[in-house]
PDB file of N, CA and C in Angstrom:
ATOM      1  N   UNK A   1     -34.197  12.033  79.835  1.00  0.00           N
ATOM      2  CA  UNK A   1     -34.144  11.685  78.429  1.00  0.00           C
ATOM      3  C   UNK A   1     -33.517  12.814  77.620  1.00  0.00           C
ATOM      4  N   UNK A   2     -33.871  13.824  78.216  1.00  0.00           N
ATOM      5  CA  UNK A   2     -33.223  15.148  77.067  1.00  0.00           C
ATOM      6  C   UNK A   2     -32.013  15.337  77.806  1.00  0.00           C
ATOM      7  N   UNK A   3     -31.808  14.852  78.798  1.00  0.00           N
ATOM      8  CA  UNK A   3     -29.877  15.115  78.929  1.00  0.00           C
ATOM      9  C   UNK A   3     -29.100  14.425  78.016  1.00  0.00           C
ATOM     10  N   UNK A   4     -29.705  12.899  78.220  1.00  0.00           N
ATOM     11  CA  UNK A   4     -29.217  11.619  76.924  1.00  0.00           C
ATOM     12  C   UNK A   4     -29.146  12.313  75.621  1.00  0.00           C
ATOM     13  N   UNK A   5     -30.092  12.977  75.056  1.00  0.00           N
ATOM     14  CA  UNK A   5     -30.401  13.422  74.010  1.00  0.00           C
ATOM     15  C   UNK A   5     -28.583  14.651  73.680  1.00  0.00           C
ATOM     16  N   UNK A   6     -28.426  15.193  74.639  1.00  0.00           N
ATOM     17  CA  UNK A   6     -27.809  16.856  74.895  1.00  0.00           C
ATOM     18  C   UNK A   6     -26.249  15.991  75.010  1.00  0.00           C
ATOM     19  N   UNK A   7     -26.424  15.086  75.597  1.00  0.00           N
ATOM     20  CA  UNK A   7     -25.038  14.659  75.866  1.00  0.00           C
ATOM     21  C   UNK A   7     -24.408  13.774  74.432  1.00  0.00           C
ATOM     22  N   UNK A   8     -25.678  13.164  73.687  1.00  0.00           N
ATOM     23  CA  UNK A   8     -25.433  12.510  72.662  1.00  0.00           C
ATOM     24  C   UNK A   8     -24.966  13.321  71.585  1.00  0.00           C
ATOM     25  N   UNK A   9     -25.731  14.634  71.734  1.00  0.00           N
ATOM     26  CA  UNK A   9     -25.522  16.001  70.350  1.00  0.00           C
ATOM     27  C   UNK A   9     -23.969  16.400  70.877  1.00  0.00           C
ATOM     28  N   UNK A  10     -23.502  16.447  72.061  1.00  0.00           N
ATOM     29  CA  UNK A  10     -21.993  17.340  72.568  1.00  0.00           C
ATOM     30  C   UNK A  10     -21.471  16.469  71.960  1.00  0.00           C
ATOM     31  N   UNK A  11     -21.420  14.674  72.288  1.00  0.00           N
ATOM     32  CA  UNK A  11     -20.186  14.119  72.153  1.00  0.00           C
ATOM     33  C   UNK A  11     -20.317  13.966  70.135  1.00  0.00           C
ATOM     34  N   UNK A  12     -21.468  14.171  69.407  1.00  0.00           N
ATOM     35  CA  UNK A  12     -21.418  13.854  68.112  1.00  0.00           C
ATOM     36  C   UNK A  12     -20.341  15.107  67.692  1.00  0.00           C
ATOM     37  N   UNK A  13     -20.680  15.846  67.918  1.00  0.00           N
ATOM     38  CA  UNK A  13     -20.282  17.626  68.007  1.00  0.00           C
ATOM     39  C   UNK A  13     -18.201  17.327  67.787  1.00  0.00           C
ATOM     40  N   UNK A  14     -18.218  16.902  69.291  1.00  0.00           N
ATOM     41  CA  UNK A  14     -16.732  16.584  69.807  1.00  0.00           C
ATOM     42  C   UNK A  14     -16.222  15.475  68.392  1.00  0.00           C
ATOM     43  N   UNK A  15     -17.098  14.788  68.566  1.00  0.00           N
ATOM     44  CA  UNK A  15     -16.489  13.482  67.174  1.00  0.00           C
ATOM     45  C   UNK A  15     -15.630  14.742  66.010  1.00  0.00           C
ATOM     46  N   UNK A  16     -17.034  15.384  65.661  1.00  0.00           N
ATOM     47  CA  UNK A  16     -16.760  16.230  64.298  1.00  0.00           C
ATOM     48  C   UNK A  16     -15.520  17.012  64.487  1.00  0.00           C
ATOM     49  N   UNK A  17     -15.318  17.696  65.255  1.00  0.00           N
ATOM     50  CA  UNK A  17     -14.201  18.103  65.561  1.00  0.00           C
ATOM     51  C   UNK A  17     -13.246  17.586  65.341  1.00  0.00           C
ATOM     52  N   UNK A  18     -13.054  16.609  66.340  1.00  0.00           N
ATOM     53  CA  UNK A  18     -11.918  16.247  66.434  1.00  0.00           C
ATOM     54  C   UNK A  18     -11.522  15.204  65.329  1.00  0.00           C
ATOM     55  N   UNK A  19     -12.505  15.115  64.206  1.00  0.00           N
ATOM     56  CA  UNK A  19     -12.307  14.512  63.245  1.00  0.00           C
ATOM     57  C   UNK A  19     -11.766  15.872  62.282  1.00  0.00           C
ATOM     58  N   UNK A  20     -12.254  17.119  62.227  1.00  0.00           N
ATOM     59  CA  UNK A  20     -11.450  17.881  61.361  1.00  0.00           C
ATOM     60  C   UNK A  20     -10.336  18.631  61.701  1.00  0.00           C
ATOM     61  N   UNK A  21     -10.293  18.840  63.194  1.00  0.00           N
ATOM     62  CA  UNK A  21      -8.469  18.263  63.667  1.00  0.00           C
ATOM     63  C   UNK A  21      -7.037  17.539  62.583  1.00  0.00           C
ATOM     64  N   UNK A  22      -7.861  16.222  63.052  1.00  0.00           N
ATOM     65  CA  UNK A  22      -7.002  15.562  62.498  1.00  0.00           C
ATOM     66  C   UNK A  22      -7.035  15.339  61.012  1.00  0.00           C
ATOM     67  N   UNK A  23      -7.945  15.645  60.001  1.00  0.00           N
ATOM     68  CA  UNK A  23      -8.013  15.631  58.764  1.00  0.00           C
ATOM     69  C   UNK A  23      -7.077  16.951  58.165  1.00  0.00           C
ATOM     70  N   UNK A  24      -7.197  18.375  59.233  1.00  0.00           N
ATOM     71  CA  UNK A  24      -6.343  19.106  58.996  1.00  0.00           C
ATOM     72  C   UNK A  24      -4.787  19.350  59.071  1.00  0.00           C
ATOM     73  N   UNK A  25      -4.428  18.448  59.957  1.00  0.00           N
ATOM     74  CA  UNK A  25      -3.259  18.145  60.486  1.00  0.00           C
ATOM     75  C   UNK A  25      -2.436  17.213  59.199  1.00  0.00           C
ATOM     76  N   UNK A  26      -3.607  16.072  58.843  1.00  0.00           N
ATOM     77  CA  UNK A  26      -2.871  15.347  57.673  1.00  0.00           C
ATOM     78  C   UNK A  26      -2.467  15.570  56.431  1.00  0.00           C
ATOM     79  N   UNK A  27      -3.619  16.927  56.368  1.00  0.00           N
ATOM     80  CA  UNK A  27      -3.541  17.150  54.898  1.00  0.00           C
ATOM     81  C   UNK A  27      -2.274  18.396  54.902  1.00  0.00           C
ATOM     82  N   UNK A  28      -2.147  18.879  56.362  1.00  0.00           N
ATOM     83  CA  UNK A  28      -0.958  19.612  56.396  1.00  0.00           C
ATOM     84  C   UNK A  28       0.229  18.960  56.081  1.00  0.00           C
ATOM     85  N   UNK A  29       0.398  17.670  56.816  1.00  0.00           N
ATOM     86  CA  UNK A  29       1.456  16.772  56.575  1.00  0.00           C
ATOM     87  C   UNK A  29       1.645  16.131  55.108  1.00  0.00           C
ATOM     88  N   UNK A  30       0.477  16.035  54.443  1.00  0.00           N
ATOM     89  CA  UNK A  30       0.941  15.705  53.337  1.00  0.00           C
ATOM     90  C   UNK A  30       0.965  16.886  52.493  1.00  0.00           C
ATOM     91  N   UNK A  31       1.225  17.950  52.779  1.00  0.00           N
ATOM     92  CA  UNK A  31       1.406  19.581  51.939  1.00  0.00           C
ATOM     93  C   UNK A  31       2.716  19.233  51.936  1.00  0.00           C
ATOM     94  N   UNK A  32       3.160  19.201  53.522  1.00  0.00           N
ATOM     95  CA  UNK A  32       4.675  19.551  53.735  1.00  0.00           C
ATOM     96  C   UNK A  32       5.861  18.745  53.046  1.00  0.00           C
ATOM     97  N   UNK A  33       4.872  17.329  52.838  1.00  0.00           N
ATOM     98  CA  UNK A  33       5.532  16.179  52.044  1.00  0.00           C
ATOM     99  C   UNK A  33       5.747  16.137  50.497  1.00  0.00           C
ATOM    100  N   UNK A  34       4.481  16.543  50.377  1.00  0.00           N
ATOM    101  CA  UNK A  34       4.900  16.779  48.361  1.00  0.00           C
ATOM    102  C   UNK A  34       5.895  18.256  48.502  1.00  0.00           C
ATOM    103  N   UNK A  35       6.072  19.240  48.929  1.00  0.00           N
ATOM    104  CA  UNK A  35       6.409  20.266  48.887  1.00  0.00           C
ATOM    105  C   UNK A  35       8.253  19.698  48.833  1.00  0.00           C
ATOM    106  N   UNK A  36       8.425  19.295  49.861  1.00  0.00           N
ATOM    107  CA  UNK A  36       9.135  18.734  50.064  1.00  0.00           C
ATOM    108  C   UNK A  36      10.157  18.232  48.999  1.00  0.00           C
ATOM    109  N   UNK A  37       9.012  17.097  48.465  1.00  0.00           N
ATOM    110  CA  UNK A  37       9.990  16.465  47.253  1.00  0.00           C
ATOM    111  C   UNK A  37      10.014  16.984  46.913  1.00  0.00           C
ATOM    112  N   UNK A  38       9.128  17.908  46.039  1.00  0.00           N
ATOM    113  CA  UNK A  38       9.280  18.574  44.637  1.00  0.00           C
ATOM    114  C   UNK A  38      10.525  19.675  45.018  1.00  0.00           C
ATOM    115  N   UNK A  39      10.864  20.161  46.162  1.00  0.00           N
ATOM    116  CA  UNK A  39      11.784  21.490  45.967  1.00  0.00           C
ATOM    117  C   UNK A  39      12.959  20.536  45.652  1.00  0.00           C
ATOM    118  N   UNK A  40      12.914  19.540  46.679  1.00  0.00           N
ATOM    119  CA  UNK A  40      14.551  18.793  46.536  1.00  0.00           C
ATOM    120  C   UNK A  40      15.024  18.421  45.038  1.00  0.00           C
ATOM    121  N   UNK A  41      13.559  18.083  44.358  1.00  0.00           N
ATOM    122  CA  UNK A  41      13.622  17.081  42.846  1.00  0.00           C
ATOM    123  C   UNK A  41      14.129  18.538  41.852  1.00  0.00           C
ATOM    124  N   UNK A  42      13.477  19.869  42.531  1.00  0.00           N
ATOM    125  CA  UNK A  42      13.450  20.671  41.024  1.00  0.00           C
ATOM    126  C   UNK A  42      15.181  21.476  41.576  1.00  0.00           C
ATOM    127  N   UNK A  43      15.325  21.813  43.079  1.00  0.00           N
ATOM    128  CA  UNK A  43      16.583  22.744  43.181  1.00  0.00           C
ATOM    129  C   UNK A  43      18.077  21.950  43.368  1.00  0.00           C
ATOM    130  N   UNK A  44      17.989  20.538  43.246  1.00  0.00           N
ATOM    131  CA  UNK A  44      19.435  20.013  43.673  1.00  0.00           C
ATOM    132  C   UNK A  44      20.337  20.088  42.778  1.00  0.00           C
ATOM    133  N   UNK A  45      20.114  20.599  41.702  1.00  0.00           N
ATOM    134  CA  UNK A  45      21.622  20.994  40.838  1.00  0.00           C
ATOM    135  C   UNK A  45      21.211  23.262  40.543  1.00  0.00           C
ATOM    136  N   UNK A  46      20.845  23.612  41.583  1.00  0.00           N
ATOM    137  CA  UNK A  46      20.803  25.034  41.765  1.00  0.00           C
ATOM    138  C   UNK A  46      22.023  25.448  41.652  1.00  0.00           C
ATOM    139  N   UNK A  47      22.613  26.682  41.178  1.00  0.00           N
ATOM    140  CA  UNK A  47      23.787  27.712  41.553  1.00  0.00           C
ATOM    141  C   UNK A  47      24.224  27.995  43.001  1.00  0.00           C
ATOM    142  N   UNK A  48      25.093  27.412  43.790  1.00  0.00           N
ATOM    143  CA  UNK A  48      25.063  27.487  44.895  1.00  0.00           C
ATOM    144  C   UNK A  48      25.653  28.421  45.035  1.00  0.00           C
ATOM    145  N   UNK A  49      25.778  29.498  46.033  1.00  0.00           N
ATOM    146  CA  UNK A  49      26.853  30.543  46.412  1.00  0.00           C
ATOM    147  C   UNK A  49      27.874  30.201  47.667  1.00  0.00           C
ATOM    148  N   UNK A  50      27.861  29.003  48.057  1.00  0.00           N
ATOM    149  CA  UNK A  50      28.887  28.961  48.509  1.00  0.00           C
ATOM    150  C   UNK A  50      28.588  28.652  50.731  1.00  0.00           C
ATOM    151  N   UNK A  51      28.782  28.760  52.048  1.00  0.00           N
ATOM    152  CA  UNK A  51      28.645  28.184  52.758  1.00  0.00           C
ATOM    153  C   UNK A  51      27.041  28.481  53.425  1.00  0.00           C
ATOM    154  N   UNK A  52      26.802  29.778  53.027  1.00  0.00           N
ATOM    155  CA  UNK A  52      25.853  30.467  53.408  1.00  0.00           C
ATOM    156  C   UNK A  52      24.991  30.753  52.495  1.00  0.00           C
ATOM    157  N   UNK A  53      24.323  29.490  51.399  1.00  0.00           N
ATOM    158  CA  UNK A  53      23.493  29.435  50.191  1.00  0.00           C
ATOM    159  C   UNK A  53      21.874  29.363  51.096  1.00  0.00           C
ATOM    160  N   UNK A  54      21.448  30.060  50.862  1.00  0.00           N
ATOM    161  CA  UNK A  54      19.470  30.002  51.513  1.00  0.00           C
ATOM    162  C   UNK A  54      19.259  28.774  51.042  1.00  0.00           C
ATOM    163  N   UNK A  55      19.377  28.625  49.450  1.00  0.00           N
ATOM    164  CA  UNK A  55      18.698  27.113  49.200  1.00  0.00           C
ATOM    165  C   UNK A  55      19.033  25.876  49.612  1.00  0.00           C
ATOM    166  N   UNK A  56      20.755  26.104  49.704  1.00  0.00           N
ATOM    167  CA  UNK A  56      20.917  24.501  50.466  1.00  0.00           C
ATOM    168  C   UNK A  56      20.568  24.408  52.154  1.00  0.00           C
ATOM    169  N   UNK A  57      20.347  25.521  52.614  1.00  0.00           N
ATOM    170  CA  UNK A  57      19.455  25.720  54.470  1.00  0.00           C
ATOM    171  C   UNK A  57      18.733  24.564  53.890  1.00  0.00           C
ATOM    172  N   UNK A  58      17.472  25.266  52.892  1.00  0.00           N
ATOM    173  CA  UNK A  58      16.346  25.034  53.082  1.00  0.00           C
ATOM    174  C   UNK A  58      16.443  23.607  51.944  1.00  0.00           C
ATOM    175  N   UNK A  59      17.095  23.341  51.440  1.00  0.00           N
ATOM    176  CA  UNK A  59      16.901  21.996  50.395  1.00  0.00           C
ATOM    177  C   UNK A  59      17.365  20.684  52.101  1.00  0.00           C
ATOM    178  N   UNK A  60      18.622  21.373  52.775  1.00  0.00           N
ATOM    179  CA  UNK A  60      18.592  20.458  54.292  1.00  0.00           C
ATOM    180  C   UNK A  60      17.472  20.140  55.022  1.00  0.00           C
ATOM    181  N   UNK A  61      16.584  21.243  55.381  1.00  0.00           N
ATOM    182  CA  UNK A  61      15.076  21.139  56.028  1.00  0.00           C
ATOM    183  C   UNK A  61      14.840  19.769  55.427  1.00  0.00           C
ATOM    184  N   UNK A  62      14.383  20.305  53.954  1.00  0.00           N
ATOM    185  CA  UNK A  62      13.432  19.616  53.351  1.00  0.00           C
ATOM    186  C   UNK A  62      13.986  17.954  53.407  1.00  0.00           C
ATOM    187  N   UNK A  63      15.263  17.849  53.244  1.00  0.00           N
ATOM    188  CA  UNK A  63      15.544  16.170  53.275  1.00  0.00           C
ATOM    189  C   UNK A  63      14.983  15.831  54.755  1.00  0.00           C
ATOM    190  N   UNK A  64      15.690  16.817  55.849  1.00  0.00           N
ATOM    191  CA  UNK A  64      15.622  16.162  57.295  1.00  0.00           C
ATOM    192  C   UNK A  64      13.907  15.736  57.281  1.00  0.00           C
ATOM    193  N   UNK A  65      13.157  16.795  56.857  1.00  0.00           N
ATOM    194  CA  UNK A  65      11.254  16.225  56.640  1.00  0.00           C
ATOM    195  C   UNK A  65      10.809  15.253  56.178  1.00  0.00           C
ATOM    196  N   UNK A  66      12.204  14.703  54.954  1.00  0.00           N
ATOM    197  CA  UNK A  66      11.492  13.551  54.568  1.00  0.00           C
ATOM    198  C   UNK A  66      12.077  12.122  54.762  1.00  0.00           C
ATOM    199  N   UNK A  67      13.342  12.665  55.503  1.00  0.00           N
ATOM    200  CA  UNK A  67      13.890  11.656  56.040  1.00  0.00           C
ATOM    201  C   UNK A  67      13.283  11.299  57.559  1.00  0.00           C
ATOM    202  N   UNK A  68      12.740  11.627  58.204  1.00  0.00           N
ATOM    203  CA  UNK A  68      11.661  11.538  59.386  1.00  0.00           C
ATOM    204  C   UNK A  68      10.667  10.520  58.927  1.00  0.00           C
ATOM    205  N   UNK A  69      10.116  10.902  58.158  1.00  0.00           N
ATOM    206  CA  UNK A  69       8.895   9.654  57.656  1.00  0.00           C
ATOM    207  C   UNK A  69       9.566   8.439  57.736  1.00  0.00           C
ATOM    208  N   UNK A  70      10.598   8.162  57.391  1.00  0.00           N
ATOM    209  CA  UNK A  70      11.511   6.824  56.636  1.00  0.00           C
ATOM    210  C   UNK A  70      11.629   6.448  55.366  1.00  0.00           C
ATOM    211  N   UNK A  71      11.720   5.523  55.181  1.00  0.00           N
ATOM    212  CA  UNK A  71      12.094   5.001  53.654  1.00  0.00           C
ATOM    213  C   UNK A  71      10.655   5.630  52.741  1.00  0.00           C
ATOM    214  N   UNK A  72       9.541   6.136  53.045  1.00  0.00           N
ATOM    215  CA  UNK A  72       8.703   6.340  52.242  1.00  0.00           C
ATOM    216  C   UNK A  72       7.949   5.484  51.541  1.00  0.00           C
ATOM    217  N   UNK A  73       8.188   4.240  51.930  1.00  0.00           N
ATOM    218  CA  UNK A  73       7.663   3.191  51.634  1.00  0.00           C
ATOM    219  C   UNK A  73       5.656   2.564  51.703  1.00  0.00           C
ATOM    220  N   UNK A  74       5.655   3.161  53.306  1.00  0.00           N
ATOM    221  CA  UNK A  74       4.258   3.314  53.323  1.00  0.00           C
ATOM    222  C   UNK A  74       3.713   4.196  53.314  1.00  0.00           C
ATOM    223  N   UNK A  75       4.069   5.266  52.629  1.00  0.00           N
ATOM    224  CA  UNK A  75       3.441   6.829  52.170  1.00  0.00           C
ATOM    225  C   UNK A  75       3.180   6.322  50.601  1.00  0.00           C
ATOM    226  N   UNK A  76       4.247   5.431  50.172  1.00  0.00           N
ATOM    227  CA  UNK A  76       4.110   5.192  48.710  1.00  0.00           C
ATOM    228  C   UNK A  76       2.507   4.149  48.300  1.00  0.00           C
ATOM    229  N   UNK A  77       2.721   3.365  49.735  1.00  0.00           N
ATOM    230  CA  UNK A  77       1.461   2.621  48.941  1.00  0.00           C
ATOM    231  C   UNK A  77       0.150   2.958  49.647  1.00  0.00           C
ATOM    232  N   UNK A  78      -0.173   3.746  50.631  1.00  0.00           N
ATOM    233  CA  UNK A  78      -1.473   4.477  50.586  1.00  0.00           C
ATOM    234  C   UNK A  78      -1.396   5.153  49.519  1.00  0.00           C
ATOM    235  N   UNK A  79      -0.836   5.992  49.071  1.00  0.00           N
ATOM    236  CA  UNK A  79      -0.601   6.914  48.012  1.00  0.00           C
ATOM    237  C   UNK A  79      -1.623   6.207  46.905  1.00  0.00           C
ATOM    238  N   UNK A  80      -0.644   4.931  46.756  1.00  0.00           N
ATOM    239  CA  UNK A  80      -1.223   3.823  45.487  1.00  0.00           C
ATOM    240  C   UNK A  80      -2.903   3.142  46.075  1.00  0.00           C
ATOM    241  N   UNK A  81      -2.578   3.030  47.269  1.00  0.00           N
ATOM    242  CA  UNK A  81      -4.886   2.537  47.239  1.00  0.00           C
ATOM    243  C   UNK A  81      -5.329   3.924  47.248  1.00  0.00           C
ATOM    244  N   UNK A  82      -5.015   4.819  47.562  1.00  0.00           N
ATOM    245  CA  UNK A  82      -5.981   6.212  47.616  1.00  0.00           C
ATOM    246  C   UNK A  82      -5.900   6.344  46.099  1.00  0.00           C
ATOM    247  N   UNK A  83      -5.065   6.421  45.271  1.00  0.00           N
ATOM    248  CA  UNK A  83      -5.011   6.282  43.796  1.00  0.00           C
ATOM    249  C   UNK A  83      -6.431   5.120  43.368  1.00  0.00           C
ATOM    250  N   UNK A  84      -5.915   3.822  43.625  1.00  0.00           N
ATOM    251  CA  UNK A  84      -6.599   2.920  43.365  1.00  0.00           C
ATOM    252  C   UNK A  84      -8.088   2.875  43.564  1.00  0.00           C
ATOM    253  N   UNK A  85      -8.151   3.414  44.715  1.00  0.00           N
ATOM    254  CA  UNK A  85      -9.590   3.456  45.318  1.00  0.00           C
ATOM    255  C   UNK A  85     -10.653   4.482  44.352  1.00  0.00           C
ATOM    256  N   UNK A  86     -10.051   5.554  44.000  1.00  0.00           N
ATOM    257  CA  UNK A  86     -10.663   6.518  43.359  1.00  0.00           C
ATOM    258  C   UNK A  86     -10.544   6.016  42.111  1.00  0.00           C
ATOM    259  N   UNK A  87      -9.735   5.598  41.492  1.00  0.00           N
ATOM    260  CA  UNK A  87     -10.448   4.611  40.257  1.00  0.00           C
ATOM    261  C   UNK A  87     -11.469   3.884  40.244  1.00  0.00           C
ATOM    262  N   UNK A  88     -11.652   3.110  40.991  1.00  0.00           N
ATOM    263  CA  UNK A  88     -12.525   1.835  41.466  1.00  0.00           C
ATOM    264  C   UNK A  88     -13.981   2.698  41.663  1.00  0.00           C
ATOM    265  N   UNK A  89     -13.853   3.979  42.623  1.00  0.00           N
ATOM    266  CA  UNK A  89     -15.160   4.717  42.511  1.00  0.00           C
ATOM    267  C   UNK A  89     -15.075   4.954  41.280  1.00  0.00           C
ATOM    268  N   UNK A  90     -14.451   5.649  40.595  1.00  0.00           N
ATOM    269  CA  UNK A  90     -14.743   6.189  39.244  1.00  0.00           C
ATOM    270  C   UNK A  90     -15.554   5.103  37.764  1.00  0.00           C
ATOM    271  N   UNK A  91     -14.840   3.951  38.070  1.00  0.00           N
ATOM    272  CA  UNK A  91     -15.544   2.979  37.556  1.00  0.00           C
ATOM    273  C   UNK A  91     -16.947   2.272  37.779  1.00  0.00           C
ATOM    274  N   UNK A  92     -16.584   2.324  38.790  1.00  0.00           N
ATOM    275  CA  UNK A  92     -18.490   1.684  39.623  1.00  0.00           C
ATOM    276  C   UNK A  92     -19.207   2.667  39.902  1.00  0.00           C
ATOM    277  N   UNK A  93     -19.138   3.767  39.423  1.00  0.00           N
ATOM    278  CA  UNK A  93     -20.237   5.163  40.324  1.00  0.00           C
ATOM    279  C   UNK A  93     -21.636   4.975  38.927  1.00  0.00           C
ATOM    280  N   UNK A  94     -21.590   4.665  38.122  1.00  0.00           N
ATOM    281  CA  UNK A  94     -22.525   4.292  36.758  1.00  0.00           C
ATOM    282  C   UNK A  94     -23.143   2.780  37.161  1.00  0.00           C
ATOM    283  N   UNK A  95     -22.776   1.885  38.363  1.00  0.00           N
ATOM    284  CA  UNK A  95     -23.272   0.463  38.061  1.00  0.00           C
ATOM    285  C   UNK A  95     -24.237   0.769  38.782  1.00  0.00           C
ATOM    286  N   UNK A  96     -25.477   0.097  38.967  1.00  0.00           N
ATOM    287  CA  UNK A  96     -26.031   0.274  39.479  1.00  0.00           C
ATOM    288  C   UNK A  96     -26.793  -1.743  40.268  1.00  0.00           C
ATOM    289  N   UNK A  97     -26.398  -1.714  41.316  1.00  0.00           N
ATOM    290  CA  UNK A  97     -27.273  -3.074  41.596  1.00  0.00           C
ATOM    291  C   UNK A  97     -28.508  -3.524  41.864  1.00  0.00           C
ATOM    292  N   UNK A  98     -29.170  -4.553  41.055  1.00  0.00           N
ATOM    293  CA  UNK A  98     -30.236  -4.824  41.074  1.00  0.00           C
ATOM    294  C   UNK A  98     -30.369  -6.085  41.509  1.00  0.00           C
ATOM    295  N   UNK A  99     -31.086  -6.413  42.343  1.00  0.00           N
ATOM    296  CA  UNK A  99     -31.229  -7.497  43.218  1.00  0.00           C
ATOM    297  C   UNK A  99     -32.665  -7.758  43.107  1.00  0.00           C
ATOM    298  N   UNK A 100     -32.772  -9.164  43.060  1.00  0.00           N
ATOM    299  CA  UNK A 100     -34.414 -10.058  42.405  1.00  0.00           C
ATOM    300  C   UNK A 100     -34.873 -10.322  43.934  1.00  0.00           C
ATOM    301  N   UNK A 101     -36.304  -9.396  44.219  1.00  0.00           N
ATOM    302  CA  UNK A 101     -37.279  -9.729  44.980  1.00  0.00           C
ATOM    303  C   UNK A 101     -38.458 -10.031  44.719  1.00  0.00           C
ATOM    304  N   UNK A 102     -39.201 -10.446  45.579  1.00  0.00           N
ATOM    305  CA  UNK A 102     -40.468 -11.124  44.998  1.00  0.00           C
ATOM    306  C   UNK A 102     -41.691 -10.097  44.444  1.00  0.00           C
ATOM    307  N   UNK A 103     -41.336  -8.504  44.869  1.00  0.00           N
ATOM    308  CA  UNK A 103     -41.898  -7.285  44.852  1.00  0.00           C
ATOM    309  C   UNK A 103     -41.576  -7.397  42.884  1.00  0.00           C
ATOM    310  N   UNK A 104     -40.061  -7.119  42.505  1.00  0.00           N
ATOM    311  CA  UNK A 104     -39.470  -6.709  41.554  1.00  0.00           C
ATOM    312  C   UNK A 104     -39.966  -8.292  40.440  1.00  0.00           C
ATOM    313  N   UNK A 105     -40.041  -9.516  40.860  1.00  0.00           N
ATOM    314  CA  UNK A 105     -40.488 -10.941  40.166  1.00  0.00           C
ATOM    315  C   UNK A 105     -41.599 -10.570  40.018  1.00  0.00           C
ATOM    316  N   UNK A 106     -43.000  -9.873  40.662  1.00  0.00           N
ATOM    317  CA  UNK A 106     -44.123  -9.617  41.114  1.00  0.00           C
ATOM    318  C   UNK A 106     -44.721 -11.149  41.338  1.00  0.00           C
ATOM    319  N   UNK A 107     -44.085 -11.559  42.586  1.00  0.00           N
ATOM    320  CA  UNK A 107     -44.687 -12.653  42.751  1.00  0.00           C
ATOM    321  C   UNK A 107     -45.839 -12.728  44.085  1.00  0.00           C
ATOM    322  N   UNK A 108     -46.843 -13.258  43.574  1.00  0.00           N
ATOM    323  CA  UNK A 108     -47.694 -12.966  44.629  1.00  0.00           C
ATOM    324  C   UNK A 108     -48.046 -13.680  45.803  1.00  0.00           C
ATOM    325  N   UNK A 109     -48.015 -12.990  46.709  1.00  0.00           N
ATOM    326  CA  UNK A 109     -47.702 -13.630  48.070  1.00  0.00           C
ATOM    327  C   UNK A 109     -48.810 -13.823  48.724  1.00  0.00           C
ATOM    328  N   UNK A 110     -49.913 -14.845  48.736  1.00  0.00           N
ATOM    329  CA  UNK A 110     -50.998 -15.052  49.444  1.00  0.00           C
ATOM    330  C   UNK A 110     -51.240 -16.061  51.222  1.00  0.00           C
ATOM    331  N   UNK A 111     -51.674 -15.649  52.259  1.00  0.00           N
ATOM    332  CA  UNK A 111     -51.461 -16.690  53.099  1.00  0.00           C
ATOM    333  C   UNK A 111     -52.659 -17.742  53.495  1.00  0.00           C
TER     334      UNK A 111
END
């Protein structure tokens, strides 16, 4: 019984992990992604110097990064329910539900 127990705590253990793995990995990916746009959006009319400009290297990176994803299409609309969703909490976190039992009616229950 206490191996069950030991083996149940490793693999919960392993879950957690490998759940902040991958939570770290995404939130890396979506660093690299806003970063991304924003350099391309704020440096594409920069002073260029000519074949060997640092910024257009690195304004190239940044398209090839976001041209990998694809059209951006389904980055755009998680974007929009993760938006959405946190409204929706933000709105309902004050409701509170109340549901009619015979406890809350005080109805009395004799057999």
């Amino acid at each position: 019984m206490e191996t069950i127990i030991k083996m149940l705590q490793n693999k919960n253990q392993k879950n957690r992990i490998r759940n902040l793995i991958v939570a770290y990995f995404a939130f890396a990916m979506l660093f690299v992604v806003l970063f991304s746009a924003v350099f391309v959006s704020v440096e594409t009319f920069h002073n260029c110097d000519g074949d060997s400009c640092p910024v257009c290297a690195l304004l190239q990176q940044c398209e090839n990064n976001l041209n990998q994803l694809g059209d951006g299409s389904a980055n755009l609309y998680a974007a929009f329910l993760a938006v959405i969703f946190f409204v929706a909490i933000l709105e309902l976190k004050d409701n509170v539900l109340v549901y009619s039992t015979p406890v809350s009616s005080m109805v009395r229950m004799n057999d």
